[in-house]
Protein backbone atom coordinates (compact mmCIF):
# COMPACT_ATOMS: atom_id res chain seq x y z
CA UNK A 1 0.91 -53.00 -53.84
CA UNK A 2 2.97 -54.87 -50.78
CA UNK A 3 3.62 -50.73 -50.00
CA UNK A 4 -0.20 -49.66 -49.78
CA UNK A 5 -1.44 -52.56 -48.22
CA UNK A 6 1.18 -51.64 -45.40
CA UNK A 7 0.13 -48.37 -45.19
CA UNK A 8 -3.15 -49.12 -44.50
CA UNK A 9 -2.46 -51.53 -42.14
CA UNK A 10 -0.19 -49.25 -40.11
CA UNK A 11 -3.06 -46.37 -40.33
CA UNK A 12 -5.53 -48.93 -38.82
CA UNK A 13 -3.26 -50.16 -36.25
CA UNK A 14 -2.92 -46.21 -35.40
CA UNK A 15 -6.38 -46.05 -34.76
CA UNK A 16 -7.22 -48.44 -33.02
CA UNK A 17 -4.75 -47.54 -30.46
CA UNK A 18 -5.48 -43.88 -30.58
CA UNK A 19 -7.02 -42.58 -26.67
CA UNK A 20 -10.78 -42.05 -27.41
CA UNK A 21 -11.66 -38.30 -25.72
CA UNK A 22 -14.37 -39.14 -23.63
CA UNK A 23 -16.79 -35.56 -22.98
CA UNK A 24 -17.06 -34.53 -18.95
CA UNK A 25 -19.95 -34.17 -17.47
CA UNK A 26 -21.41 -31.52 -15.87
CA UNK A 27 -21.69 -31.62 -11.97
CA UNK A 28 -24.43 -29.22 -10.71
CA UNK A 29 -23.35 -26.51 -8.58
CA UNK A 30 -26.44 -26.53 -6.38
CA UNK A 31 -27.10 -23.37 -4.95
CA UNK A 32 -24.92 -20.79 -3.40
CA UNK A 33 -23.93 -20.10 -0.08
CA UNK A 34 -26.00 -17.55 1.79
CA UNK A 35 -23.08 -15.49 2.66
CA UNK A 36 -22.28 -15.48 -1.12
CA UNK A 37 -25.75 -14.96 -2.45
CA UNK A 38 -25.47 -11.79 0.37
CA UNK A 39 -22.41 -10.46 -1.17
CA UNK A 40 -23.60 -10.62 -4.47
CA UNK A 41 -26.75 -8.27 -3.18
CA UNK A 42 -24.80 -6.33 -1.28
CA UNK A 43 -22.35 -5.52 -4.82
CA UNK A 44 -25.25 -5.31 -6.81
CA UNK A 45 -27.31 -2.72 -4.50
CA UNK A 46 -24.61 -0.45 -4.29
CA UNK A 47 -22.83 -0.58 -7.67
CA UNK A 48 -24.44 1.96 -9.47
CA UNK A 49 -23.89 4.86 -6.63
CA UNK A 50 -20.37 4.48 -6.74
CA UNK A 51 -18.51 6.43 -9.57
CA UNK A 52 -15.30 6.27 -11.30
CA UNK A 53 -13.60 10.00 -11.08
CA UNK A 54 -10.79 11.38 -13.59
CA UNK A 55 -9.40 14.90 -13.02
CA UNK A 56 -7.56 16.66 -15.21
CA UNK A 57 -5.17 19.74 -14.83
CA UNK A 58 -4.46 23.17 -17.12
CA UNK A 59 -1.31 23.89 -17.90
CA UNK A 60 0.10 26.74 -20.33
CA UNK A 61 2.91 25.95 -22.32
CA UNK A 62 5.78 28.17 -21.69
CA UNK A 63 6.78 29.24 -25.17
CA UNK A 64 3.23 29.24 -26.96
CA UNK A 65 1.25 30.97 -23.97
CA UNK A 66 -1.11 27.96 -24.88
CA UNK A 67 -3.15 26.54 -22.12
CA UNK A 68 -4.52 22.93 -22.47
CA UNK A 69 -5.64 20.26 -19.91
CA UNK A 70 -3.47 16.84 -19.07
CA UNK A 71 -4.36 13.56 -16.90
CA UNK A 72 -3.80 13.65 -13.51
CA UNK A 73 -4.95 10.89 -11.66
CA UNK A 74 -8.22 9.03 -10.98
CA UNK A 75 -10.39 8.05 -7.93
CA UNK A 76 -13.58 6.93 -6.63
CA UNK A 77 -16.68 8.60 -5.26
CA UNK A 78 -20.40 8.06 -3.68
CA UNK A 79 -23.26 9.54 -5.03
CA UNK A 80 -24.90 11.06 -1.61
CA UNK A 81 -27.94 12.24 -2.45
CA UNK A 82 -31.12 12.90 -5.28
CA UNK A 83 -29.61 16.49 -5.61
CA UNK A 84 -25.98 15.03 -7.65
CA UNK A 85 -23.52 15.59 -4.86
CA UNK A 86 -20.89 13.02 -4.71
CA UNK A 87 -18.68 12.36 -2.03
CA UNK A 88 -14.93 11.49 -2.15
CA UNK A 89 -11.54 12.49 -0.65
CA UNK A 90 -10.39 15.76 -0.78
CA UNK A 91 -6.88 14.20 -2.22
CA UNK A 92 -8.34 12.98 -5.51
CA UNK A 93 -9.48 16.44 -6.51
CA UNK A 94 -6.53 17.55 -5.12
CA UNK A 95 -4.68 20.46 -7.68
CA UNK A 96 -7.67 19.10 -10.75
CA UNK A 97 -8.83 22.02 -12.60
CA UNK A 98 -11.23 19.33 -13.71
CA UNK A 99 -12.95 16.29 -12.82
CA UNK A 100 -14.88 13.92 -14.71
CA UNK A 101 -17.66 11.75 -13.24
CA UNK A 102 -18.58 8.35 -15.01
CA UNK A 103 -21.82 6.37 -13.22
CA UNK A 104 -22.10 2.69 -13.53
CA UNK A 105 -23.89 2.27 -16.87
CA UNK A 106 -21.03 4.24 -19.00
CA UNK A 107 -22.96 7.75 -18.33
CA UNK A 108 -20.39 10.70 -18.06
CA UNK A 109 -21.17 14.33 -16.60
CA UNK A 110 -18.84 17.03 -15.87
CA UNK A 111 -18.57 18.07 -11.84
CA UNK A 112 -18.21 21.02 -10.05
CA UNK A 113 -16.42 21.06 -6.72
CA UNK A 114 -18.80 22.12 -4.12
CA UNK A 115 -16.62 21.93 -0.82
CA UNK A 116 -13.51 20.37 0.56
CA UNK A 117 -12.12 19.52 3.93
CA UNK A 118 -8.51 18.86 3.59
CA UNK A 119 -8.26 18.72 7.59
CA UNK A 120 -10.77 15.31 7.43
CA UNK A 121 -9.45 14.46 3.54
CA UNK A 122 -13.24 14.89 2.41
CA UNK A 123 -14.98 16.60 -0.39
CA UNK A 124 -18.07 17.12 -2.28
CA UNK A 125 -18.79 17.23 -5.92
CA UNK A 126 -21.83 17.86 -8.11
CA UNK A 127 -23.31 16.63 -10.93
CA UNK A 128 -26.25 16.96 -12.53
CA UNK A 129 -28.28 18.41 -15.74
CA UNK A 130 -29.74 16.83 -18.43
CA UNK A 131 -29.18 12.78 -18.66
CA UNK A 132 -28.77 12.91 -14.51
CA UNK A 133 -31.26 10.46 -12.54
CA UNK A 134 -29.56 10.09 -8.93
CA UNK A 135 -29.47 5.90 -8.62
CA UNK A 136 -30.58 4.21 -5.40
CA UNK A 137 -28.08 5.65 -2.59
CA UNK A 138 -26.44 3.32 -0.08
CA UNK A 139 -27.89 3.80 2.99
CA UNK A 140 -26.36 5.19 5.66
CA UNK A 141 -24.78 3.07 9.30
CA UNK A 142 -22.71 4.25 11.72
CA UNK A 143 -18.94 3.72 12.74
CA UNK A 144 -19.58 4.35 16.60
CA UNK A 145 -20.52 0.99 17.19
CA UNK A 146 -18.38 -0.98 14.89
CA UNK A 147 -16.59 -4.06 16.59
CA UNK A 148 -12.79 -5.35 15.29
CA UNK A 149 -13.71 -8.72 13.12
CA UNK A 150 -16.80 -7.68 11.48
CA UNK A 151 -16.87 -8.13 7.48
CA UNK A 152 -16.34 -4.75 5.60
CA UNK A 153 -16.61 -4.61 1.74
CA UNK A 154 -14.96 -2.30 -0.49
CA UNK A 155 -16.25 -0.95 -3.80
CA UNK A 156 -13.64 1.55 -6.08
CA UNK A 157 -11.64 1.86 -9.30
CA UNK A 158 -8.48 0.46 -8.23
CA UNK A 159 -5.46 1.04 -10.96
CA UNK A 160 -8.30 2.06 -12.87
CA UNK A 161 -10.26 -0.96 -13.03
CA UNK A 162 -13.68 -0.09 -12.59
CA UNK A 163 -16.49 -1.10 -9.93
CA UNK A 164 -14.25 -3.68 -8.53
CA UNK A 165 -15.61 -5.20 -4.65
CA UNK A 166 -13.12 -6.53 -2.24
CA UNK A 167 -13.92 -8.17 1.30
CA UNK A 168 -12.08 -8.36 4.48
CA UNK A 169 -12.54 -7.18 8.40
CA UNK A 170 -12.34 -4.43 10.53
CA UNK A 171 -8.89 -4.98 11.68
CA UNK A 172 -8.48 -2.21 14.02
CA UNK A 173 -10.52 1.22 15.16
CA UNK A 174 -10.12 4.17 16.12
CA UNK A 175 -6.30 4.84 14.50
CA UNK A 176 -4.65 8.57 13.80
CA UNK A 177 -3.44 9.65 10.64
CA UNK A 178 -0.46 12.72 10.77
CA UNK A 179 -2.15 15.46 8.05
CA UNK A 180 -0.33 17.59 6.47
CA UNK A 181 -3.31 20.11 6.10
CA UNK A 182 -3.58 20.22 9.86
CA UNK A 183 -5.20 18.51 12.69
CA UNK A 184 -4.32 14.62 12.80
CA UNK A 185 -7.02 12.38 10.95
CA UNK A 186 -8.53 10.62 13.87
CA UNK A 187 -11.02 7.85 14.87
CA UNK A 188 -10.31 6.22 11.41
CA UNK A 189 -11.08 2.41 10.51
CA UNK A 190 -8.39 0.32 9.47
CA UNK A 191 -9.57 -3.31 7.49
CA UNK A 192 -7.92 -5.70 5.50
CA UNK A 193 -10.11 -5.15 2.18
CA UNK A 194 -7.63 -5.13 -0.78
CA UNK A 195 -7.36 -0.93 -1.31
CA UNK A 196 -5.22 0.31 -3.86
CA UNK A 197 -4.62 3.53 -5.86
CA UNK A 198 -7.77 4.08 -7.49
CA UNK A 199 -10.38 3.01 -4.32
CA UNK A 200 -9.87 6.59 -2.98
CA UNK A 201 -12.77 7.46 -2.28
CA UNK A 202 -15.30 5.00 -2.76
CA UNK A 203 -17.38 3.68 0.09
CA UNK A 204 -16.68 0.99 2.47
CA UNK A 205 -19.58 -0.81 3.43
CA UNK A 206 -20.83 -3.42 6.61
CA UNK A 207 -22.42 -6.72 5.42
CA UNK A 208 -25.51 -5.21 5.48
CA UNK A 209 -24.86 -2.93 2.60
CA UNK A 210 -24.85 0.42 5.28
CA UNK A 211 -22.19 3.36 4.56
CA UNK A 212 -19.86 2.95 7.22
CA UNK A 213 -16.29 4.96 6.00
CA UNK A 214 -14.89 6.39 2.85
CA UNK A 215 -11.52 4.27 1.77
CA UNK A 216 -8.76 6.74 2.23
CA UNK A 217 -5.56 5.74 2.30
CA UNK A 218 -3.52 2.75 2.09
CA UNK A 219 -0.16 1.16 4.61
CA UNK A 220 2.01 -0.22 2.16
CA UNK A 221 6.20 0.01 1.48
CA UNK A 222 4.97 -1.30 -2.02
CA UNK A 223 2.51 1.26 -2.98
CA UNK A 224 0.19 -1.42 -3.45
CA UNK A 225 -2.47 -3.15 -0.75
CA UNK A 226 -0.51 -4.99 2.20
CA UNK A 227 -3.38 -5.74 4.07
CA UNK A 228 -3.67 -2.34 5.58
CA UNK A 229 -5.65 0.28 4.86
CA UNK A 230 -8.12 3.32 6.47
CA UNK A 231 -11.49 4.70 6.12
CA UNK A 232 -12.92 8.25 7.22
CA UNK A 233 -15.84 7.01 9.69
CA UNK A 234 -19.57 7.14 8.27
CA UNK A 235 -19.76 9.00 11.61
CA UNK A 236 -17.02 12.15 10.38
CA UNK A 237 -18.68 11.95 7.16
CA UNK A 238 -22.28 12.69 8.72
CA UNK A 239 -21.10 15.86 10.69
CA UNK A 240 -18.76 17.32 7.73
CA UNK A 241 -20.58 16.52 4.07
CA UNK A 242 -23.67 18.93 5.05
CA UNK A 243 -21.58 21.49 6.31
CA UNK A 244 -19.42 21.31 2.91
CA UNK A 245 -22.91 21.21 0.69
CA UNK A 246 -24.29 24.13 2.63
CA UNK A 247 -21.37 26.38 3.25
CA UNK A 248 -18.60 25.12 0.78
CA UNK A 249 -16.15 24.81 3.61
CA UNK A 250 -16.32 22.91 6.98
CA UNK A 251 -16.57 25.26 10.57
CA UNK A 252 -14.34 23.53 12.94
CA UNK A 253 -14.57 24.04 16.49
CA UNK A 254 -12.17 25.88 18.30
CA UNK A 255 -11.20 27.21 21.80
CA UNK A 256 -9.52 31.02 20.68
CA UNK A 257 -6.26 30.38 21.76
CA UNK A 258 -2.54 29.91 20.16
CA UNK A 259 -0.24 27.25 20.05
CA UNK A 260 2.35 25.65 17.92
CA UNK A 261 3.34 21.80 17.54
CA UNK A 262 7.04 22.78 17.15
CA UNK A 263 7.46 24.89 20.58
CA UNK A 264 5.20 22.88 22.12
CA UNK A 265 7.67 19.81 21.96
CA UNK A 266 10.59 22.15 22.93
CA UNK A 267 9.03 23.58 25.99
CA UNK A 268 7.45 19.83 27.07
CA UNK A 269 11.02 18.70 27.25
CA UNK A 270 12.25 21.66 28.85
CA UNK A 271 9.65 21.30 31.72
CA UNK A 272 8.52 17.67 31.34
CA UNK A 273 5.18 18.50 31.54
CA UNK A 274 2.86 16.46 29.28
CA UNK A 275 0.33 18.85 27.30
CA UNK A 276 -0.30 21.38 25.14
CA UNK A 277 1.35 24.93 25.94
CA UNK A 278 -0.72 28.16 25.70
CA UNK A 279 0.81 30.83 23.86
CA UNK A 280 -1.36 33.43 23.74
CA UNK A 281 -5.54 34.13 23.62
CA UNK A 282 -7.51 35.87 20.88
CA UNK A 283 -8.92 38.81 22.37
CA UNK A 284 -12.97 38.22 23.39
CA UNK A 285 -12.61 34.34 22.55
CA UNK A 286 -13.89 31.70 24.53
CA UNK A 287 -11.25 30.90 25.99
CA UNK A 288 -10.80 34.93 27.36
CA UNK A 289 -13.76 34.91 28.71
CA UNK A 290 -12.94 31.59 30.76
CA UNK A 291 -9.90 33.36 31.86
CA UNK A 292 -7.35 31.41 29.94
CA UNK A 293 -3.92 33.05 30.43
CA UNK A 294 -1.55 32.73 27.32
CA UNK A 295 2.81 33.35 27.64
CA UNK A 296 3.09 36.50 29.40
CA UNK A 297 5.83 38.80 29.07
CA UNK A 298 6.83 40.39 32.35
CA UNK A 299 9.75 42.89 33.71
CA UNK A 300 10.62 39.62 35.56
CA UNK A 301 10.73 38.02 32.53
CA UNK A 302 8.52 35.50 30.56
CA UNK A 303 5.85 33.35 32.36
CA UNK A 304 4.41 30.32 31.23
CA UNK A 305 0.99 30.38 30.90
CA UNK A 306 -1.55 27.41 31.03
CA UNK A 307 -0.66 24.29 30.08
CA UNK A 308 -3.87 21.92 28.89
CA UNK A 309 -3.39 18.17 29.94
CA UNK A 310 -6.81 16.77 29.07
CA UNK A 311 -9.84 17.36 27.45
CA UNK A 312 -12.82 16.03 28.94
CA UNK A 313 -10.89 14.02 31.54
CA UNK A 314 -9.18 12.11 28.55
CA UNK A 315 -5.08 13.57 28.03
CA UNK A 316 -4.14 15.37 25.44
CA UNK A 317 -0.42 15.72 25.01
CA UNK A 318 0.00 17.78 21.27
CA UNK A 319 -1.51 20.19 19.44
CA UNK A 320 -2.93 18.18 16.66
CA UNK A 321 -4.11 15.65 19.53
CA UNK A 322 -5.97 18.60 21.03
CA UNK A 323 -8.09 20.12 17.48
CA UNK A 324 -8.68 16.64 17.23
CA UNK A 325 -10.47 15.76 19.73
CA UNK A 326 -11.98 19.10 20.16
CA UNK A 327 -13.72 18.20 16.42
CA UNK A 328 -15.30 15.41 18.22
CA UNK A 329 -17.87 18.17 18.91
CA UNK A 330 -19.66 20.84 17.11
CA UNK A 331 -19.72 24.68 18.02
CA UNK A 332 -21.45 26.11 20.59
CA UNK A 333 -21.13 22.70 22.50
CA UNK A 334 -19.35 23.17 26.31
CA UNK A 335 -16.23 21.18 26.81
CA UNK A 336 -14.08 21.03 30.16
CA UNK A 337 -10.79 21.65 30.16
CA UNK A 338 -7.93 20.40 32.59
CA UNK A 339 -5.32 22.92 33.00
CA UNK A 340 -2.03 23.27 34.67
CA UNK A 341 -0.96 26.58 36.05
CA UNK A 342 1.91 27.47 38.37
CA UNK A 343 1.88 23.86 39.06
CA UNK A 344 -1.79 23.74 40.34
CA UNK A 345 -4.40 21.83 38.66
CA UNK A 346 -7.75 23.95 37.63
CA UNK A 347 -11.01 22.80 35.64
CA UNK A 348 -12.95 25.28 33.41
CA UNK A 349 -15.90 24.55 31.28
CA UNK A 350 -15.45 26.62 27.63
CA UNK A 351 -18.60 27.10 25.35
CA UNK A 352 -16.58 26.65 21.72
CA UNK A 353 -16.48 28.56 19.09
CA UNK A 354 -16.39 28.61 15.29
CA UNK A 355 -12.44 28.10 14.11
CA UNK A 356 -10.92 29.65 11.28
């Protein structure tokens, strides 16, 4: 009895000294902050334009002779217009045999590559048929007036995780890219928006929901976002896409003459002059009819022919410099040319012409 009447005791003494749990309140949030309520908009007016790409690759299997399809990587793209095409970088369809487009509300269609311009790392894809309804398309800015510290947003797939926005600034303009598949990338916008594998592709926007670059490629030792990363310019974009949707392939301008990056750094040290080394013409080019003089082989030997130092008035000291800036314009457009020959300085105006 003594026992149980201790228990108790000790149970109530327990009790009463037990913490009661007391339920928090609720604080209202009030309402957001404009710039918040803006980037909300701005991610919900342009979600459903960007898309989520997977490609996939054929393969035959050495002993069987069977051909069958693997994973190969994953990017994003823009939906550009009512018609299906879809805009992204020419690296994410890079070696696909196939590519898979899925739209915002879990839709999935099967593209066709349209174009590609591996020189500005753009290309254009199409969708369409039955289930297709093109969604509201981001409109369109422009990169020409862009000023270093204005917000940017970023919309893409990044590691594969779909539709995700990131924020940051315009960090820097006008930066060059080496490219493999030829002229340098110029003119391109570099920001601070988290980009990682995955946001290829997808559209970088201003705060007021206009196109203004397609995320392209990423600074990092890591492989993952250090704060530094590029965009083609809306304004690239503009002058390339229709030319891909029309012709499949993008006309570059060009001046008809011959040069190479590699002997063009030998024979700048040899002579020390700054510029890009002629080494021959195409016969009834622009530049021919101009007069441009290429290398020419002599019984005195080999002459140097011109030498271009600037295009426009602005230098130009390599070869990729040079196509560069000469895709600042389209063909058919008139250009001036500073030359060097035999040490004299000459100015010719060239009307230019379409490029291989």
């Amino acid at each position: 009895m003594n026992v149980l009447l201790l228990s108790a005791v000790a149970s109530l003494l327990l009790l009463q000294s037990a913490p009661v749990a007391e339920p928090r309140t609720v604080t209202p949030r009030g309402d957001l902050a404009a710039d918040e309520r803006a980037t909300i908009d701005l991610f919900r007016n342009a979600r459903d334009s960007v898309v989520f790409i997977s490609t996939r690759q054929r393969v035959a299997d050495f002993w069987t002779r069977n051909v069958y399809s693997v994973p190969r990587g994953s990017g994003s793209g823009l939906i550009w217009d009512g018609a299906g095409h879809i805009v992204t970088n020419y690296h994410v369809i890079e070696g696909a045999s196939e590519a898979q487009i899925q739209m915002s509300d879990g839709r999935q269609f099967n593209a066709q590559l349209v174009g590609v311009s591996p020189q500005h790392d753009l290309a254009v894809l199409k969708i369409g048929g039955a289930g297709f309804s093109a969604p509201t398309r981001v409109p369109i800015g422009t990169s020409s007036d862009l000023q270093v510290g204005q917000n940017v947003f970023a919309i893409g797939n990044p590691f594969g995780l779909d539709w995700t926005l990131t924020k940051g600034i315009v960090s820097a303009l006008d930066r060059s890219l080496p490219n493999e598949n030829g002229p340098d990338i110029r003119h391109l916008i570099q920001t601070d928006a988290a980009v990682n594998p995955g946001n290829s592709g997808g559209p970088l926007l201003d705060s007021a929901g206009r196109l203004i670059g397609i995320n392209t490629a990423i600074y990092s030792p890591s492989g993952a976002s250090a704060g530094i990363s590029f965009a083609v310019p809306v304004d690239t974009v503009m002058r390339v896409v229709p030319q891909l949707i029309a012709n499949g392939r993008y006309t570059r301008p060009a001046l008809g003459i011959e040069s190479d990056e590699e002997i063009n750094d030998r024979l700048k040290r040899a002579s020390g002059i700054d510029g890009v080394f002629i080494l021959s013409v195409e016969p009834g080019s622009a530049a021919e009819r101009v007069g441009l003089v290429g290398v020419q082989r002599t019984r005195r030997g080999i002459l140097p022919g011109d030498v271009i130092v600037a295009l426009n008035s602005r230098p130009v000291s390599r070869l990729g410099d040079l196509l560069a800036r000469l895709d600042d314009f389209q063909v058919g457009q008139k250009v001036q040319l500073t030359l060097l020959r035999a040490g004299e300085e000459r100015n010719v105006s060239v009307d230019l012409q379409p490029g291989i």
